[in-house]
Protein backbone atom coordinates (compact mmCIF):
# COMPACT_ATOMS: atom_id res chain seq x y z
CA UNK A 1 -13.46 4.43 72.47
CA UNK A 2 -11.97 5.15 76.07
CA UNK A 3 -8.88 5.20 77.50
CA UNK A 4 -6.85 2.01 76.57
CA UNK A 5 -3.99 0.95 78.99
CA UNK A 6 -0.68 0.55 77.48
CA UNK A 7 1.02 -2.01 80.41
CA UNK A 8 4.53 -3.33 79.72
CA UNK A 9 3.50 -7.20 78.75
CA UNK A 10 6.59 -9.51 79.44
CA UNK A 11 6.16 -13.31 77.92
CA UNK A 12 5.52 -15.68 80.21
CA UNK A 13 5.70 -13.07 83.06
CA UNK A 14 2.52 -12.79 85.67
CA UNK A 15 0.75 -9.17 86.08
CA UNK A 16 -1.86 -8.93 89.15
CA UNK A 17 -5.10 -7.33 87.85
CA UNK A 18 -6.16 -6.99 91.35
CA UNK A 19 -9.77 -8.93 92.45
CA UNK A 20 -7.96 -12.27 92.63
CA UNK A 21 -7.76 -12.28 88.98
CA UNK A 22 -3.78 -12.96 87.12
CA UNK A 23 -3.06 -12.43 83.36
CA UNK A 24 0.17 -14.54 81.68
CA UNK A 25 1.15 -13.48 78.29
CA UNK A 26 1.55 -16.92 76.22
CA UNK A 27 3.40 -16.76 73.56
CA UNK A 28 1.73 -17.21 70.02
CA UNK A 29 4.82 -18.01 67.74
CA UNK A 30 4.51 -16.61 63.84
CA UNK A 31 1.69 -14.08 64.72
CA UNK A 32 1.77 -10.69 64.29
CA UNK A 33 -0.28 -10.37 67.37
CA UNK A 34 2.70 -12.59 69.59
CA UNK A 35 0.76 -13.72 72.38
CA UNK A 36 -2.27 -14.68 73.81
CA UNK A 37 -3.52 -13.66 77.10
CA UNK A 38 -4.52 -16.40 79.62
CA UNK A 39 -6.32 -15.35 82.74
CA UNK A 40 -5.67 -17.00 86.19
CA UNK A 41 -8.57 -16.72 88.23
CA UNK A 42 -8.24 -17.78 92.14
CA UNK A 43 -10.94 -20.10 93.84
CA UNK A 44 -11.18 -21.90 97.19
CA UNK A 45 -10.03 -24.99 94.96
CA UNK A 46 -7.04 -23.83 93.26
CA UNK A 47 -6.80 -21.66 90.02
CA UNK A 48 -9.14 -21.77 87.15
CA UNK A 49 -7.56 -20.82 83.44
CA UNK A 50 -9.42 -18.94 81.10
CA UNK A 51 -8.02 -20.07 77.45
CA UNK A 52 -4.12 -21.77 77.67
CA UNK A 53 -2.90 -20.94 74.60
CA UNK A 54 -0.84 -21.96 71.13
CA UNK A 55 0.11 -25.65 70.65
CA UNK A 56 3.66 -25.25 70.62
CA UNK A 57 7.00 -25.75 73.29
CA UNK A 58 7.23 -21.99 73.78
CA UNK A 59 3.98 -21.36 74.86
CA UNK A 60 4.21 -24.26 77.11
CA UNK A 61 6.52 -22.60 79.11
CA UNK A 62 5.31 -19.55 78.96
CA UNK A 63 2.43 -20.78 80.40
CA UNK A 64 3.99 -22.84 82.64
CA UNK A 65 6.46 -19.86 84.06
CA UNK A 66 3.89 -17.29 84.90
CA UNK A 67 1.97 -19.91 86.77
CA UNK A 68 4.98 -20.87 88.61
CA UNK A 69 5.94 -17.36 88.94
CA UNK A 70 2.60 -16.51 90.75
CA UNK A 71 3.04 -19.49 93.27
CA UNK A 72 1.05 -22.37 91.45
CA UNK A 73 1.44 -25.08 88.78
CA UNK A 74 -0.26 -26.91 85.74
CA UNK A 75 -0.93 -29.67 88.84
CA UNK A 76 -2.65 -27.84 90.79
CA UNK A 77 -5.18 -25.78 87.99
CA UNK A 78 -9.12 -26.94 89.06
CA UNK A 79 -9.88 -26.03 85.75
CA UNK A 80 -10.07 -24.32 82.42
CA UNK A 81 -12.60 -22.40 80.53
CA UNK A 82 -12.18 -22.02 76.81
CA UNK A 83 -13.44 -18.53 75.24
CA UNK A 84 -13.77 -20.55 72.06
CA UNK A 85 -12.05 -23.48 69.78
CA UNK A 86 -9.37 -21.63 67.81
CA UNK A 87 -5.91 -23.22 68.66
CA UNK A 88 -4.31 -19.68 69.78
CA UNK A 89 -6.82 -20.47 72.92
CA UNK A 90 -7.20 -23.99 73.31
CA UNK A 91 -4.02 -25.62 71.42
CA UNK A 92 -2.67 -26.57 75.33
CA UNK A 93 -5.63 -28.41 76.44
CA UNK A 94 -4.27 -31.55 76.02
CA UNK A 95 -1.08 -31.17 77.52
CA UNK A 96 -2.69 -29.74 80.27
CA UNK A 97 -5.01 -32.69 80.68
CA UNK A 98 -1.98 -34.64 80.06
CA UNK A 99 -0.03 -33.48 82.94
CA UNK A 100 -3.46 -32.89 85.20
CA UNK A 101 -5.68 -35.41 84.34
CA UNK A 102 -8.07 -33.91 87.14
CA UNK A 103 -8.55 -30.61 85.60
CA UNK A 104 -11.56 -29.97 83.48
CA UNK A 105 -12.01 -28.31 80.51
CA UNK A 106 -15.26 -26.52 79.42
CA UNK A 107 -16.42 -24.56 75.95
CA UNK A 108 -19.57 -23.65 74.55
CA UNK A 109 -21.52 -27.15 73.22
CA UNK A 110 -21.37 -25.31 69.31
CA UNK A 111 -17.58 -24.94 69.65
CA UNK A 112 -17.10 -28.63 71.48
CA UNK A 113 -19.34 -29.52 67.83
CA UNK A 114 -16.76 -28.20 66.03
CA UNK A 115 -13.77 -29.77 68.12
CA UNK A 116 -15.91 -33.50 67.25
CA UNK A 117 -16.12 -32.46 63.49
CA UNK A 118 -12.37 -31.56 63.59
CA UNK A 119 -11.14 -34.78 64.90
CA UNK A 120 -14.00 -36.90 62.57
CA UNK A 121 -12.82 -35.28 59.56
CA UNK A 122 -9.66 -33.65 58.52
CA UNK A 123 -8.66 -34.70 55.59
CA UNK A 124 -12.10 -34.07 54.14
CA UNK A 125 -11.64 -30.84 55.77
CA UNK A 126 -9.05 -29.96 54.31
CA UNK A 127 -10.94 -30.96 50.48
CA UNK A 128 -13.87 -29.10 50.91
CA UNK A 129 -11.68 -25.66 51.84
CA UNK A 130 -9.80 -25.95 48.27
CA UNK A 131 -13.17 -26.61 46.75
CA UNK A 132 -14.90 -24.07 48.17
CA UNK A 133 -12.36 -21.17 47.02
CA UNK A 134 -12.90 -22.57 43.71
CA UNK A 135 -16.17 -22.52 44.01
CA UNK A 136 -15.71 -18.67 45.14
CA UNK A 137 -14.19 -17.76 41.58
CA UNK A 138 -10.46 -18.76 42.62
CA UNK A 139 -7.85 -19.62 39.53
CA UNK A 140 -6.99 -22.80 39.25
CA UNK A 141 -3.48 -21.63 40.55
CA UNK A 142 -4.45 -20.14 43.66
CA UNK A 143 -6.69 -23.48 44.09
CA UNK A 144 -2.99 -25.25 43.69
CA UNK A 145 -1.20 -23.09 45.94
CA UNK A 146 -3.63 -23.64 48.84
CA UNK A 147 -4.00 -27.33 48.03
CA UNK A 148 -0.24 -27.18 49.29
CA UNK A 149 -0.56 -25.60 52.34
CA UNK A 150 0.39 -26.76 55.46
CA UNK A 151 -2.90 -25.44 57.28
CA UNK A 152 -2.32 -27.01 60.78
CA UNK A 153 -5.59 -28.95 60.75
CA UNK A 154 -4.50 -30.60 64.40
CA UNK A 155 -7.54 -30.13 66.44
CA UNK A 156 -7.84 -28.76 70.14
CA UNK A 157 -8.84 -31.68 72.59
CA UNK A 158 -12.31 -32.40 72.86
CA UNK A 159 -13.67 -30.53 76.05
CA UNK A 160 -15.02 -32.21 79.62
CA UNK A 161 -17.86 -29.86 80.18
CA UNK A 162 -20.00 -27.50 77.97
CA UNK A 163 -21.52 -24.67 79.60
CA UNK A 164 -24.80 -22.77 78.43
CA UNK A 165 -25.09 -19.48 78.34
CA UNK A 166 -26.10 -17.57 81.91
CA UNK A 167 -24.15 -20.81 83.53
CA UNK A 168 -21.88 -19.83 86.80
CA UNK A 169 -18.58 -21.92 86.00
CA UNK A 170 -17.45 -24.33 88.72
CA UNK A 171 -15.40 -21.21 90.12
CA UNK A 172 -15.94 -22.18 93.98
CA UNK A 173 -16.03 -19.44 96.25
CA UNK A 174 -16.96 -16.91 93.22
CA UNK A 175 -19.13 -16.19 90.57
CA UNK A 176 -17.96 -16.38 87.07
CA UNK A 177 -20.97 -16.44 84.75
CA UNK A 178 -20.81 -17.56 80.88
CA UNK A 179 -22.01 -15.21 78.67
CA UNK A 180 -22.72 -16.61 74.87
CA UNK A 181 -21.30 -14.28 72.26
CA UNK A 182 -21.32 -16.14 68.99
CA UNK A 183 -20.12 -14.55 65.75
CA UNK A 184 -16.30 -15.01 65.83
CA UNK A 185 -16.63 -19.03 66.23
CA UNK A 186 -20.53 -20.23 66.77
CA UNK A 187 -19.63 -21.07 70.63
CA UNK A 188 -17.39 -18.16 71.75
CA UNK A 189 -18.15 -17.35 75.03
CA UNK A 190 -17.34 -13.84 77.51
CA UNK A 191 -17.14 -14.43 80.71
CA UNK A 192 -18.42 -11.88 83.72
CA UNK A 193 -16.56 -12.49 86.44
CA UNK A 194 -19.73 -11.13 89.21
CA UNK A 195 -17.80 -10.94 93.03
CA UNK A 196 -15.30 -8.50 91.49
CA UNK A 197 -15.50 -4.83 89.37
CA UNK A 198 -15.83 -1.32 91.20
CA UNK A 199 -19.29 -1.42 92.80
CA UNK A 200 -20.01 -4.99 92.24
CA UNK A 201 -20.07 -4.29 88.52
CA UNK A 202 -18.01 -7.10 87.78
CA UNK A 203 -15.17 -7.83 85.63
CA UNK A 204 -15.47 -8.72 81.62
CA UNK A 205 -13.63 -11.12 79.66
CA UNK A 206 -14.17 -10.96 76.27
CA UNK A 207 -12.07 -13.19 74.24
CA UNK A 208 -11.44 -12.30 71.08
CA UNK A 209 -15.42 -10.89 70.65
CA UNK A 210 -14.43 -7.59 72.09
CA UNK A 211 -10.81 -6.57 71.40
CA UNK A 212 -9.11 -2.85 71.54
CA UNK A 213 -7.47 -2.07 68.08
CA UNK A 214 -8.50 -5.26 66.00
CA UNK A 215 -11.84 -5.76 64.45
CA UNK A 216 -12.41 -9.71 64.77
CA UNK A 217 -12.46 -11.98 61.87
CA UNK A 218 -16.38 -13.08 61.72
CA UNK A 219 -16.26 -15.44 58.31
CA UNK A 220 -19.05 -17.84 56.66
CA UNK A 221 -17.54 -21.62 56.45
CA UNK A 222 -18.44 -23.04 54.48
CA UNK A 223 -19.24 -19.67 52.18
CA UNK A 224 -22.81 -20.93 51.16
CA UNK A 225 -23.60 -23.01 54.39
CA UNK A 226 -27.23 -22.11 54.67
CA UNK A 227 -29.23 -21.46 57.71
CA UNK A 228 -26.73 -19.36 59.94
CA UNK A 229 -26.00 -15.96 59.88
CA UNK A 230 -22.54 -15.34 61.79
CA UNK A 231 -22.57 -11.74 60.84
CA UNK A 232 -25.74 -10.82 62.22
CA UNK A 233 -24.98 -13.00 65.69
CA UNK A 234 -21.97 -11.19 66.33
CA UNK A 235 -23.41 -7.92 65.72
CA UNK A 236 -26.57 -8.62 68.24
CA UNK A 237 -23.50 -10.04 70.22
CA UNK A 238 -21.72 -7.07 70.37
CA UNK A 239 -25.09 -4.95 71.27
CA UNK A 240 -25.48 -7.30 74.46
CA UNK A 241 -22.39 -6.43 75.74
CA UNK A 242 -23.53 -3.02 75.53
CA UNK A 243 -26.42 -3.79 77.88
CA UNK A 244 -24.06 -5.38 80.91
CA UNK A 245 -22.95 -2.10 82.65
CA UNK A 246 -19.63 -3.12 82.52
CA UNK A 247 -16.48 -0.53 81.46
CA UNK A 248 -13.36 -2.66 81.57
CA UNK A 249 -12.84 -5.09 78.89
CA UNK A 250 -9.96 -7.82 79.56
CA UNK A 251 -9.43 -9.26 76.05
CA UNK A 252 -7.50 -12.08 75.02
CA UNK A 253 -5.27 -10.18 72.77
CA UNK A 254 -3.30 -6.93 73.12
CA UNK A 255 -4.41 -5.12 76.92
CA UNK A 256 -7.09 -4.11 78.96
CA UNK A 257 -9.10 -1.28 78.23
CA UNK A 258 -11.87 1.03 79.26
CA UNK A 259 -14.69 1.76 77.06
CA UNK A 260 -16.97 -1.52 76.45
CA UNK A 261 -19.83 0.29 75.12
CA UNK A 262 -17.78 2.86 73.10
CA UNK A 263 -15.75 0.03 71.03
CA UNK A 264 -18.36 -2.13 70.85
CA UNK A 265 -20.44 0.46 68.88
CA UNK A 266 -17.38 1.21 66.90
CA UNK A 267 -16.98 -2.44 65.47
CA UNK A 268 -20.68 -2.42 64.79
CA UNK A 269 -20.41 0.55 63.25
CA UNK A 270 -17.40 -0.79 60.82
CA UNK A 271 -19.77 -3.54 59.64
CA UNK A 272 -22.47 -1.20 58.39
CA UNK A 273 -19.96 0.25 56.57
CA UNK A 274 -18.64 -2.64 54.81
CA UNK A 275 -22.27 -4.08 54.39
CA UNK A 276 -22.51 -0.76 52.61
CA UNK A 277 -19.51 -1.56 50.47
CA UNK A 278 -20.37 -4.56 49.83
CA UNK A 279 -24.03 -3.86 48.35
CA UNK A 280 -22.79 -1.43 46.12
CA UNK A 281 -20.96 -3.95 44.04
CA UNK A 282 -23.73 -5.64 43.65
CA UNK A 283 -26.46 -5.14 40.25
CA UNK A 284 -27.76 -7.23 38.03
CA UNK A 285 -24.90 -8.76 36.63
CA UNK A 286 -23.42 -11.22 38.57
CA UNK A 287 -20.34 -11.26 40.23
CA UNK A 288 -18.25 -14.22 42.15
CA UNK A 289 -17.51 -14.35 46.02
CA UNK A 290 -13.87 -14.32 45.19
CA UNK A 291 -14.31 -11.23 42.41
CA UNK A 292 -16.11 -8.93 45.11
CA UNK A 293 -13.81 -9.47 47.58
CA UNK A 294 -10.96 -8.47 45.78
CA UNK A 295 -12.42 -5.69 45.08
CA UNK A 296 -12.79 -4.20 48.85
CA UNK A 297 -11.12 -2.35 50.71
CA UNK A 298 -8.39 -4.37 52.54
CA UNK A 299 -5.69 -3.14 55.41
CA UNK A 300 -3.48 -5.43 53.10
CA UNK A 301 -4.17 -4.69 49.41
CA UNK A 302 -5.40 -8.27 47.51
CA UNK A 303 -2.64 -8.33 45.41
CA UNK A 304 -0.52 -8.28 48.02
CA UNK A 305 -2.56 -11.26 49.99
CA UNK A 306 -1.40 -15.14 50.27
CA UNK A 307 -3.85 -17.67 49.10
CA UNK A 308 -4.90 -18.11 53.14
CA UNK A 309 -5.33 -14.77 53.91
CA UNK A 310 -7.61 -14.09 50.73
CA UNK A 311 -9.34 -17.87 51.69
CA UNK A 312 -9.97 -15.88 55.10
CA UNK A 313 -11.37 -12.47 53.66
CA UNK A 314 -13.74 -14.22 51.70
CA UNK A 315 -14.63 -15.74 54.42
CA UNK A 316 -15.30 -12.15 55.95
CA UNK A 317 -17.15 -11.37 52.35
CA UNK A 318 -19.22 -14.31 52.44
CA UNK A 319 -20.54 -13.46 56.21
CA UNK A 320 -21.66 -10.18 55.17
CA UNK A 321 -23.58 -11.38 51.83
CA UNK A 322 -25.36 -13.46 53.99
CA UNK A 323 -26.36 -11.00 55.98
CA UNK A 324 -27.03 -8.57 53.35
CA UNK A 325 -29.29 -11.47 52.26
CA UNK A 326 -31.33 -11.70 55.18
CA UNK A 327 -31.98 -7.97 55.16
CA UNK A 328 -33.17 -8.75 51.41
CA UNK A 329 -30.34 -6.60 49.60
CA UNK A 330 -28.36 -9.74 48.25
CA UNK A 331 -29.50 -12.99 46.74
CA UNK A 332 -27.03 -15.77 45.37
CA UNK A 333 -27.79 -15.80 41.73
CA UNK A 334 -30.22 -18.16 40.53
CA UNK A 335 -29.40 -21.94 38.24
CA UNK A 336 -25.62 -21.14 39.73
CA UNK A 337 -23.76 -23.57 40.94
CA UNK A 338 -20.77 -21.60 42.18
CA UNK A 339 -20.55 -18.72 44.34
CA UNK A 340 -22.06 -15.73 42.74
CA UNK A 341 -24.20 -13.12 43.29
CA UNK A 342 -26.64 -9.91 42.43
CA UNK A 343 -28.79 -7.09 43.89
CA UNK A 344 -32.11 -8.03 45.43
């Protein structure tokens, strides 16, 4: 990958990224990654926010600081535009809306689906997750240790506007065009901002699709949902963002960096390799969703993994069986009612 900048990020503390364009570190309390990056694009109509952040008081005024430290307020934000529905990037939405009632807020129509199915249905939510790692090959004690989670099932707000990919945002004065990326979440969206960049290049914002150190969770939920293929989405994903011309990457986690192409071939490249792993696991015999996971290779060894985080690389599992499936090297095994599966 090229070179990544290593800036000295301050919570709640503005830096100018030149073209008009602002990044505030929000705080994301209880994360190892401790804060998500919101970007304050000017416009002849006041600022527009890309993401706001996690649900909680510090973040608030995080958010609220570097705003006021660059000269503006939540009051006078035209708008917001949400890379994609997880709460570490929409959890302030509504206390935005709350305090500006005339802001908009805009995501992707598949993640403003899953914002309706979040409010409609928690509880039942929250059922059909303990099922489903049973269903994976879970014990019955994991099942009971996850069935007492607190898993924070408070959806974001539901959004004003839902723009299409190739859509120029309501960014007046400038062109910020939406550029659909699912794989991560089904409606995550980049963002190329088009009056800015060295030769008119323009300026990328990629989310949590394109990120310098971290490979992005891309998971199957639920694991045997048929019809999509997350996996395979965020790969062609990644290869259009190879296609833009663009060098500078402005994530929403850890810095800037240089090298679009060159890390987006690098995450690809990671997939193959677990697809790879994967597939050799599987023969004739079958073997459970939950069983083959454990047996990869993890940055945090299984044993060592709470019941959420192994929930969560199953997920990861179950998104690369399916697409293992589609290239015909998987196949869930037949007359089986849970999760299991052998070679093609």
């Amino acid at each position: 990958m090229g070179r990544v900048s290593e800036p000295d990020i301050e919570l709640g503390k503005p830096r100018d990224l030149g073209d008009g364009i602002a990044q505030i570190a929000v705080p994301f309390p209880n994360s190892p990654l401790g804060y998500t990056l919101v970007y304050v694009l000017d416009s002849d109509s006041g600022p527009v926010l890309i993401d706001t952040g996690w649900n909680a008081p510090e973040a608030w005024q995080g958010l609220n600081d570097g705003l006021h430290a660059l000269g503006t307020s939540i009051e006078r934000v035209h708008g917001v535009v949400i890379t994609h529905h997880h709460p570490d990037h929409s959890g302030l939405n509504a206390q935005l809306k709350a305090h500006n009632p005339d802001a908009w807020i805009a995501m992707h129509p598949a993640d403003a689906e899953q914002v309706r199915r979040f409010h409609e249905a928690v509880e039942r939510r929250e059922q059909w997750e303990a099922d489903g790692i049973r269903r994976a090959g879970a014990s019955d004690e994991e099942v009971a240790q996850y069935a007492e989670l607190d898993r924070g099932m408070r959806p974001p707000s539901i959004p004003d506007r839902e723009p299409v990919d190739g859509e120029l945002i309501d960014l007046p004065g400038r062109k910020l065009r939406a550029l659909w990326t699912p794989g991560h979440t089904p409606g995550h969206l980049c963002f190329l901002l088009e009056d800015a960049g060295p030769a008119g290049t323009g300026r990328l914002f990629t989310g949590d699709h394109l990120l310098p150190r971290i490979t992005p969770h891309v998971g199957l939920y639920p694991y045997d949902v048929p019809d999509i293929d997350p996996l395979g989405d965020f790969l062609q994903s990644q290869t259009r963002l190879t296609e833009l011309g663009v060098d500078e990457a402005l994530p929403a986690h850890r810095q800037e960096f240089q090298g679009v192409t060159d890390r987006a071939n690098e995450i690809i490249a990671h997939h193959e390799e677990r697809l790879e792993e994967l597939r050799a696991l599987l023969s004739a015999t079958p073997i459970s969703l939950w069983e083959a996971t454990s047996r990869l290779h993890w940055k945090r060894p299984w044993d060592q993994m709470p019941v959420m985080q192994r929930r969560m690389a199953a997920g990861e599992a179950a998104s690369h069986l399916r697409l293992l499936e589609v290239r015909g090297q998987a196949q869930r095994t037949p007359g089986d009612d849970n999760l299991t599966y052998i070679a093609a």
